[in-house]
Protein backbone atom coordinates (compact mmCIF):
# COMPACT_ATOMS: atom_id res chain seq x y z
CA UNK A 1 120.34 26.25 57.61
CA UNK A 2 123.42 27.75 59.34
CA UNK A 3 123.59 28.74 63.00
CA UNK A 4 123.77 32.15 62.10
CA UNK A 5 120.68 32.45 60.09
CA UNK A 6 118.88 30.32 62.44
CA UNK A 7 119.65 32.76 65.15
CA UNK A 8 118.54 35.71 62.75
CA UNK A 9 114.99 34.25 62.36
CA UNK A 10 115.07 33.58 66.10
CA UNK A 11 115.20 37.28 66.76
CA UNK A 12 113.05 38.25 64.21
CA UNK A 13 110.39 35.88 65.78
CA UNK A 14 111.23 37.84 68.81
CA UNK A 15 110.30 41.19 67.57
CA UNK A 16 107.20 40.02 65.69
CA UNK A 17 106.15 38.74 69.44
CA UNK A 18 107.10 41.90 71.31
CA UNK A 19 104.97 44.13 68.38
CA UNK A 20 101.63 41.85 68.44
CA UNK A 21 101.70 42.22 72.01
CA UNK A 22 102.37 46.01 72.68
CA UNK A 23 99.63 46.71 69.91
CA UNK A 24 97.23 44.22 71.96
CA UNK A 25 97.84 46.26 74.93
CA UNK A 26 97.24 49.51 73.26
CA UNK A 27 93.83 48.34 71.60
CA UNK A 28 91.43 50.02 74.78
CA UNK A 29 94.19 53.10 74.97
CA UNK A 30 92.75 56.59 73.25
CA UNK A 31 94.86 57.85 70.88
CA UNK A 32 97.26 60.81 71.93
CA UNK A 33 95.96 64.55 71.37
CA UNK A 34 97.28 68.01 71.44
CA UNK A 35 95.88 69.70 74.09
CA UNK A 36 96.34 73.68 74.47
CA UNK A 37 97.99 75.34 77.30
CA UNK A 38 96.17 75.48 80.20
CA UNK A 39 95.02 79.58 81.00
CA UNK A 40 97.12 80.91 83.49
CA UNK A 41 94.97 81.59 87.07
CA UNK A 42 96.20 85.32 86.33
CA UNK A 43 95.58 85.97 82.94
CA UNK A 44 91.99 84.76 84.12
CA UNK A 45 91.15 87.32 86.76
CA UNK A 46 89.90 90.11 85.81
CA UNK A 47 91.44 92.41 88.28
CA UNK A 48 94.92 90.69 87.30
CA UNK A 49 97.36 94.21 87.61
CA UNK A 50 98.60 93.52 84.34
CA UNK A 51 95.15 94.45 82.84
CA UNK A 52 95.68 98.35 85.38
CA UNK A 53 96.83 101.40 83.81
CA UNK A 54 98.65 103.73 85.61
CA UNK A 55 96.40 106.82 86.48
CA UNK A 56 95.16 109.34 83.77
CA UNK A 57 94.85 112.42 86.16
CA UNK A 58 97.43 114.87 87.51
CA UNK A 59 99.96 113.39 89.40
CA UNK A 60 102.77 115.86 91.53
CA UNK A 61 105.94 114.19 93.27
CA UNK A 62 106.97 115.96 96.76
CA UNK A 63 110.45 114.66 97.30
CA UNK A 64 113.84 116.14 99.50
CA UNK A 65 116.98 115.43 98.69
CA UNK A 66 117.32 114.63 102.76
CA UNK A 67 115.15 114.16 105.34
CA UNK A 68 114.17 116.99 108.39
CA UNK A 69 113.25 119.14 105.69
CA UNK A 70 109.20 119.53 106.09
CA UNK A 71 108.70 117.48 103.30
CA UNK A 72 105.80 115.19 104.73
CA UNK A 73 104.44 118.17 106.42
CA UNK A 74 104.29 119.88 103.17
CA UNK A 75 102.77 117.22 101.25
CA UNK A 76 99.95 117.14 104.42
CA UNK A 77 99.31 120.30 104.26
CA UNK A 78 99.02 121.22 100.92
CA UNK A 79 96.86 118.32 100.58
CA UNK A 80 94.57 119.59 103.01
CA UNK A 81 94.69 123.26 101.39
CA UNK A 82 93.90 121.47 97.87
CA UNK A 83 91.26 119.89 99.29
CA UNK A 84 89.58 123.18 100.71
CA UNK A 85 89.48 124.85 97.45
CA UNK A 86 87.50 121.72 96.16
CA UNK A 87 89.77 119.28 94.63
CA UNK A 88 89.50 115.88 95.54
CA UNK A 89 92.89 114.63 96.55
CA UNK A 90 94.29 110.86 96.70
CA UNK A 91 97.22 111.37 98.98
CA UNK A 92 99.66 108.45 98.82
CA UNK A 93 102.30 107.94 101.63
CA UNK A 94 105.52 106.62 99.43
CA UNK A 95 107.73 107.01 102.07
CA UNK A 96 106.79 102.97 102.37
CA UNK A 97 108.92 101.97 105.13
CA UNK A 98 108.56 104.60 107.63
CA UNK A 99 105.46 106.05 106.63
CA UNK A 100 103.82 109.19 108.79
CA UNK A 101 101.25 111.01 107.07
CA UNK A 102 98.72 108.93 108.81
CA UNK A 103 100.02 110.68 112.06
CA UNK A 104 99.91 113.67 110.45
CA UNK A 105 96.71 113.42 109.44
CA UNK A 106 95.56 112.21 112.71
CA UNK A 107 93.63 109.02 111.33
CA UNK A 108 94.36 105.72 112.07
CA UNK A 109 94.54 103.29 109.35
CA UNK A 110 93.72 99.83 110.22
CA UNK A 111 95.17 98.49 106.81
CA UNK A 112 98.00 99.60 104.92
CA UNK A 113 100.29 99.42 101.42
CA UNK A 114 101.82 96.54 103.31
CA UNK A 115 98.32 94.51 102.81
CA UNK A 116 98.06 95.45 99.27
CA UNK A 117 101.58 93.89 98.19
CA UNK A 118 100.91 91.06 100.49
CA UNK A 119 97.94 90.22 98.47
CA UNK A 120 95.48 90.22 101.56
CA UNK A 121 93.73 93.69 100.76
CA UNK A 122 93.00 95.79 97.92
CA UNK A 123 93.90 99.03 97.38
CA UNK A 124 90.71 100.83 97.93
CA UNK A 125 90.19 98.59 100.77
CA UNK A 126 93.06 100.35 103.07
CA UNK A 127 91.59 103.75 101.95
CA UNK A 128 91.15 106.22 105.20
CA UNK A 129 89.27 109.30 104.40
CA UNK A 130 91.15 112.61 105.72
CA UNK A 131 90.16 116.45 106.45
CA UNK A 132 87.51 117.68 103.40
CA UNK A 133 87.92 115.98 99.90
CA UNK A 134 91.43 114.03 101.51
CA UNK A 135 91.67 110.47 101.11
CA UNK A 136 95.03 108.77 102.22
CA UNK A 137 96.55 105.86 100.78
CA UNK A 138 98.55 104.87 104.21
CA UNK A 139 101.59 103.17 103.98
CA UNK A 140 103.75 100.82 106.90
CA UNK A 141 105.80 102.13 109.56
CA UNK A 142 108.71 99.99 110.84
CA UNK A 143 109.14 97.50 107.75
CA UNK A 144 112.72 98.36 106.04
CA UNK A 145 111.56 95.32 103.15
CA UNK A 146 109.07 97.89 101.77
CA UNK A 147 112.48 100.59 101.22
CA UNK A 148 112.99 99.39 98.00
CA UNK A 149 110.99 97.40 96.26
CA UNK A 150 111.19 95.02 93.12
CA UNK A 151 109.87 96.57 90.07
CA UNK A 152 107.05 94.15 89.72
CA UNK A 153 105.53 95.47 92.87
CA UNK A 154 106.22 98.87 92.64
CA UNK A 155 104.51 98.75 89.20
CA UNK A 156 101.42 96.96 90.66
CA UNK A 157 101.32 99.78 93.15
CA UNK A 158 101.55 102.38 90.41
CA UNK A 159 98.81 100.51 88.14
CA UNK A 160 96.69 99.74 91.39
CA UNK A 161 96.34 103.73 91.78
CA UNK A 162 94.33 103.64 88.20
CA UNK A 163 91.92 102.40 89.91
CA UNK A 164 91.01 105.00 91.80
CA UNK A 165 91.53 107.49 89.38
CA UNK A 166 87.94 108.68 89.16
CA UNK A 167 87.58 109.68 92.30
CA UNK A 168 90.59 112.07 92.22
CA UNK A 169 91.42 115.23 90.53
CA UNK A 170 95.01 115.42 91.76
CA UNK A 171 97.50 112.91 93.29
CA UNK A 172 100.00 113.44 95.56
CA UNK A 173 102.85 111.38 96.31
CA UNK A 174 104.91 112.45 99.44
CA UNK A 175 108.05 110.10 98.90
CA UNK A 176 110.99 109.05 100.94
CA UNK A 177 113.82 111.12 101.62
CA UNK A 178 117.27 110.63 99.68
CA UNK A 179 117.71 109.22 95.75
CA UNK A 180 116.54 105.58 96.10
CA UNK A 181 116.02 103.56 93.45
CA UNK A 182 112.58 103.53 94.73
CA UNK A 183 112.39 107.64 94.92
CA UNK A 184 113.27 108.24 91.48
CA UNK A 185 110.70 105.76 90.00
CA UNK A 186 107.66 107.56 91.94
CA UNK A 187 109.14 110.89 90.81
CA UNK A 188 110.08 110.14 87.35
CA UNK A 189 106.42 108.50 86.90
CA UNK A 190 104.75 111.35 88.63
CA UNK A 191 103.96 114.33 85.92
CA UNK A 192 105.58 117.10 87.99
CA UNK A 193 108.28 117.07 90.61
CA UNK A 194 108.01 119.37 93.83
CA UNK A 195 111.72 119.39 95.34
CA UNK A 196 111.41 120.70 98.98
CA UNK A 197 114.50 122.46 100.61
CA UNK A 198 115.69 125.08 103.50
CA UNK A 199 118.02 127.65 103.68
CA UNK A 200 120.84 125.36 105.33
CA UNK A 201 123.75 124.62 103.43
CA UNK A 202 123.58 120.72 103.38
CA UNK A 203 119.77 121.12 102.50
CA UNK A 204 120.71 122.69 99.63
CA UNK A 205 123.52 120.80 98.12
CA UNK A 206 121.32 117.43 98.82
CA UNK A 207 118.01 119.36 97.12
CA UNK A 208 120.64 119.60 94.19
CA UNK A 209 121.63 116.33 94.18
CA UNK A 210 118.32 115.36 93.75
CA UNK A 211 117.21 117.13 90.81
CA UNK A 212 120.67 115.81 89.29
CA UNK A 213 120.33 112.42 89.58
CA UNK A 214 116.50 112.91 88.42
CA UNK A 215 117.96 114.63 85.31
CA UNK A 216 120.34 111.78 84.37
CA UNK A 217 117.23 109.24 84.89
CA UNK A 218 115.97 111.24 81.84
CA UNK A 219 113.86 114.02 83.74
CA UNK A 220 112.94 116.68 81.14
CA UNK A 221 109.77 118.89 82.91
CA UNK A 222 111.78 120.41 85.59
CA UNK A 223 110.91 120.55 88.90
CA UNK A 224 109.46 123.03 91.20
CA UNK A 225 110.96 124.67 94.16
CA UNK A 226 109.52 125.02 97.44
CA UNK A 227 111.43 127.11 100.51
CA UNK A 228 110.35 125.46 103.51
CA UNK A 229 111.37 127.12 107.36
CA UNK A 230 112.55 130.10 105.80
CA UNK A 231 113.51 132.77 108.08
CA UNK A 232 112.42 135.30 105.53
CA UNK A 233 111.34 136.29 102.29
CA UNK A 234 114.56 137.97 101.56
CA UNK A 235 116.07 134.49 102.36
CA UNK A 236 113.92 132.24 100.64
CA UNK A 237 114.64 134.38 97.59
CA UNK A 238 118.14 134.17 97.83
CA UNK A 239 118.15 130.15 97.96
CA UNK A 240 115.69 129.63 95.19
CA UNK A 241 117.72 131.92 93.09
CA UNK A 242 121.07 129.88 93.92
CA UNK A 243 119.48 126.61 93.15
CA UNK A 244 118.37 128.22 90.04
CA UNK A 245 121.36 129.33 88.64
CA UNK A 246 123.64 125.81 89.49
CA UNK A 247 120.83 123.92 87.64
CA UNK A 248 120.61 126.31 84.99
CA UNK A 249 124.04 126.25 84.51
CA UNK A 250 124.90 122.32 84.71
CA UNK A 251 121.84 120.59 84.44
CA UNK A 252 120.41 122.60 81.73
CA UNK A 253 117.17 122.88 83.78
CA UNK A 254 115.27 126.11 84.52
CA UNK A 255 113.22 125.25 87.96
CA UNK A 256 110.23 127.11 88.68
CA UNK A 257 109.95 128.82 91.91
CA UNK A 258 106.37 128.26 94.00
CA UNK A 259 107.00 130.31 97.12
CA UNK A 260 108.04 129.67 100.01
CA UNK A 261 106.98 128.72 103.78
CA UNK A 262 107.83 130.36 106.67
CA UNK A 263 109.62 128.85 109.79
CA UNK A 264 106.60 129.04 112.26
CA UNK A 265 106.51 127.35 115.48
CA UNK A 266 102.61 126.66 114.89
CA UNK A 267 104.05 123.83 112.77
CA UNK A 268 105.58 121.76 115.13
CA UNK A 269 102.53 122.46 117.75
CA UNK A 270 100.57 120.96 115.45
CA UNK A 271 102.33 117.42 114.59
CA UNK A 272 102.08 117.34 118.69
CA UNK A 273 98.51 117.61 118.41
CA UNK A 274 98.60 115.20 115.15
CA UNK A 275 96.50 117.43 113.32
CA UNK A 276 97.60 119.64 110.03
CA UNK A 277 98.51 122.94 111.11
CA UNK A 278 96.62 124.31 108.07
CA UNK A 279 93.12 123.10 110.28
CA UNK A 280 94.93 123.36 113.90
CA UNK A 281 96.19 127.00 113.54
CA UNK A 282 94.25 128.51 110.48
CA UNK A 283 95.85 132.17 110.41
CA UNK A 284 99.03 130.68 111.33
CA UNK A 285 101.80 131.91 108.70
CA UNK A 286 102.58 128.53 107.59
CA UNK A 287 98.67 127.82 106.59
CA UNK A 288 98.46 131.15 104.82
CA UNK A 289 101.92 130.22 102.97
CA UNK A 290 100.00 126.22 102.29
CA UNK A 291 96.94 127.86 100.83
CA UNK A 292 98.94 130.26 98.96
CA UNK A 293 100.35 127.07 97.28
CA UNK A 294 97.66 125.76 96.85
CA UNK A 295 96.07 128.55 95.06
CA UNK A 296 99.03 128.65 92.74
CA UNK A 297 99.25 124.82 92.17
CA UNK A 298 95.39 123.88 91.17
CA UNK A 299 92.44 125.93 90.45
CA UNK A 300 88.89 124.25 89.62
CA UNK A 301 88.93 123.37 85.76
CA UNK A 302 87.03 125.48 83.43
CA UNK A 303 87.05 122.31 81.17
CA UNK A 304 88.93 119.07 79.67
CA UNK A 305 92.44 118.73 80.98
CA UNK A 306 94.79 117.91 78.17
CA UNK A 307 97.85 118.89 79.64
CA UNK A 308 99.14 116.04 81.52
CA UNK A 309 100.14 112.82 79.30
CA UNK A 310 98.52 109.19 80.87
CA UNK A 311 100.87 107.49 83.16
CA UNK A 312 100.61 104.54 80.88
CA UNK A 313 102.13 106.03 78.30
CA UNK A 314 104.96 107.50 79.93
CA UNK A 315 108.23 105.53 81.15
CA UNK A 316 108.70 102.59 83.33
CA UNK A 317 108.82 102.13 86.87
């Protein structure tokens, strides 16, 4: 036999060794199986957001193109006057950041929006109940990483309101001042859009801004218009009508007046007192002009509401 084929058979013998011995070793092993993906820990909970909707009742957006405008007073307010004619209101403070309706209000939350994103609380735990048929959904003050949020967590917030959704007839969302990111997702999810101005010149060419960039997001209902610190009737007219005519003209969008509220130093009495004026100072113009509102925004339902699509089905956050 020649060297080379003795070294052949060599290595053979070698690989006969190696394979008895690796199949001896593997004689007490199990044999391999396919075993299915583990369940996630959130698809198993139950209360997982992604198994939310967003909420099937009436939602209404109170937003300003800029801030000093009365907005959050509005949105207190008319909350308060909605209430008193017998709706139950879920006021949410979406002004997440620097939120003040709790002041407003005059409760003190001891949990917040803050606690619901952090995980540590759910939403109806941070609940405060307000003036008749209120309840607040309080927000942070002081905490600029709440100013715009990620769209995963803004959703969750959205889908977490679903939840309460049976004990509400109406929900209102007093956002932040400006055209956030953040602002145009809670107004372009809400069903209506309340756009709160005054008669000053930069209130109204930021009121339009607003209902712009809300139009190129893909807004089709247009908004309403409220007046606030209005000098006047006369006055109040005359800006609604302006506003009217530039959207009509540009935007293609044909806003619907809902009155006006009066300047009225009962107002700012009242924030000093931290209580609504609309309770503080009944006969006080400004309550008269909130109830008035109020009157002409919700009325008790003769029957099934069909007017308002479910959030769910409506467009992204």
């Amino acid at each position: 036999m020649s060297g080379r084929s003795r070294r052949v058979s060599k290595n053979a013998g070698r690989s006969g060794a190696r394979t008895r011995t690796r199949a001896r070793a593997g004689e007490g092993r199990e044999p391999l199986r396919l075993v299915g993906r583990r369940p996630r820990a959130a698809e198993e909970a139950s209360d997982h957001p992604a198994r939310w909707t967003r909420p099937h009742v009436r939602t209404l957006a109170v937003a300003s193109g800029k801030g000093g405008v009365g907005k959050s007073n509005l949105a207190a307010n008319l909350a308060v006057a909605l209430g008193a004619r017998g709706a139950r209101v879920l006021l949410l403070d979406a002004d997440l950041a620097q939120a003040n309706l709790d002041l407003l209000l005059g409760v003190h939350p001891r949990f917040d929006v803050q606690h619901v994103l952090a995980g540590d609380k759910s939403i109806e735990e941070i609940l405060v109940e307000g003036p008749k048929n209120v309840t607040l959904v309080p927000a942070a003050s002081g905490a600029p990483e709440l100013a715009e949020l990620d769209d995963y967590r803004l959703e969750c917030l959205l889908r977490g309101l679903g939840n309460l959704e049976t004990e509400a007839d109406i929900i209102l969302i007093d956002v932040a001042s400006g055209v956030s990111r953040q602002v145009l997702s809670f107004c372009l999810a809400a069903d209506e859009v309340m756009i709160v101005t005054t008669p000053e010149m930069p209130a109204f060419s930021d009121a339009y801004a607003m209902i712009k960039r809300l139009r190129h997001r893909g807004l089709t209902r247009a908004p309403r218009l409220v007046v606030n610190a209005a000098g006047s009737a006369d006055e109040a007219e005359e800006v609604a009508h302006r506003l009217r005519l530039v959207a009509r003209r540009f935007l293609k969008l044909e806003l619907e007046p809902c009155g006006f509220v009066p300047f009225d130093p009962a107002v700012p009495r009242a924030v000093r007192m931290q209580e609504p004026v609309i309770t503080a100072f009944p006969q006080a113009p400004a309550s008269l002009a909130y109830r008035a509102l109020a009157e002409r925004l919700w009325s008790p339902p003769a029957g099934p509401d069909v007017t308002f699509q479910p959030l769910a089905e409506k467009l992204e956050a």
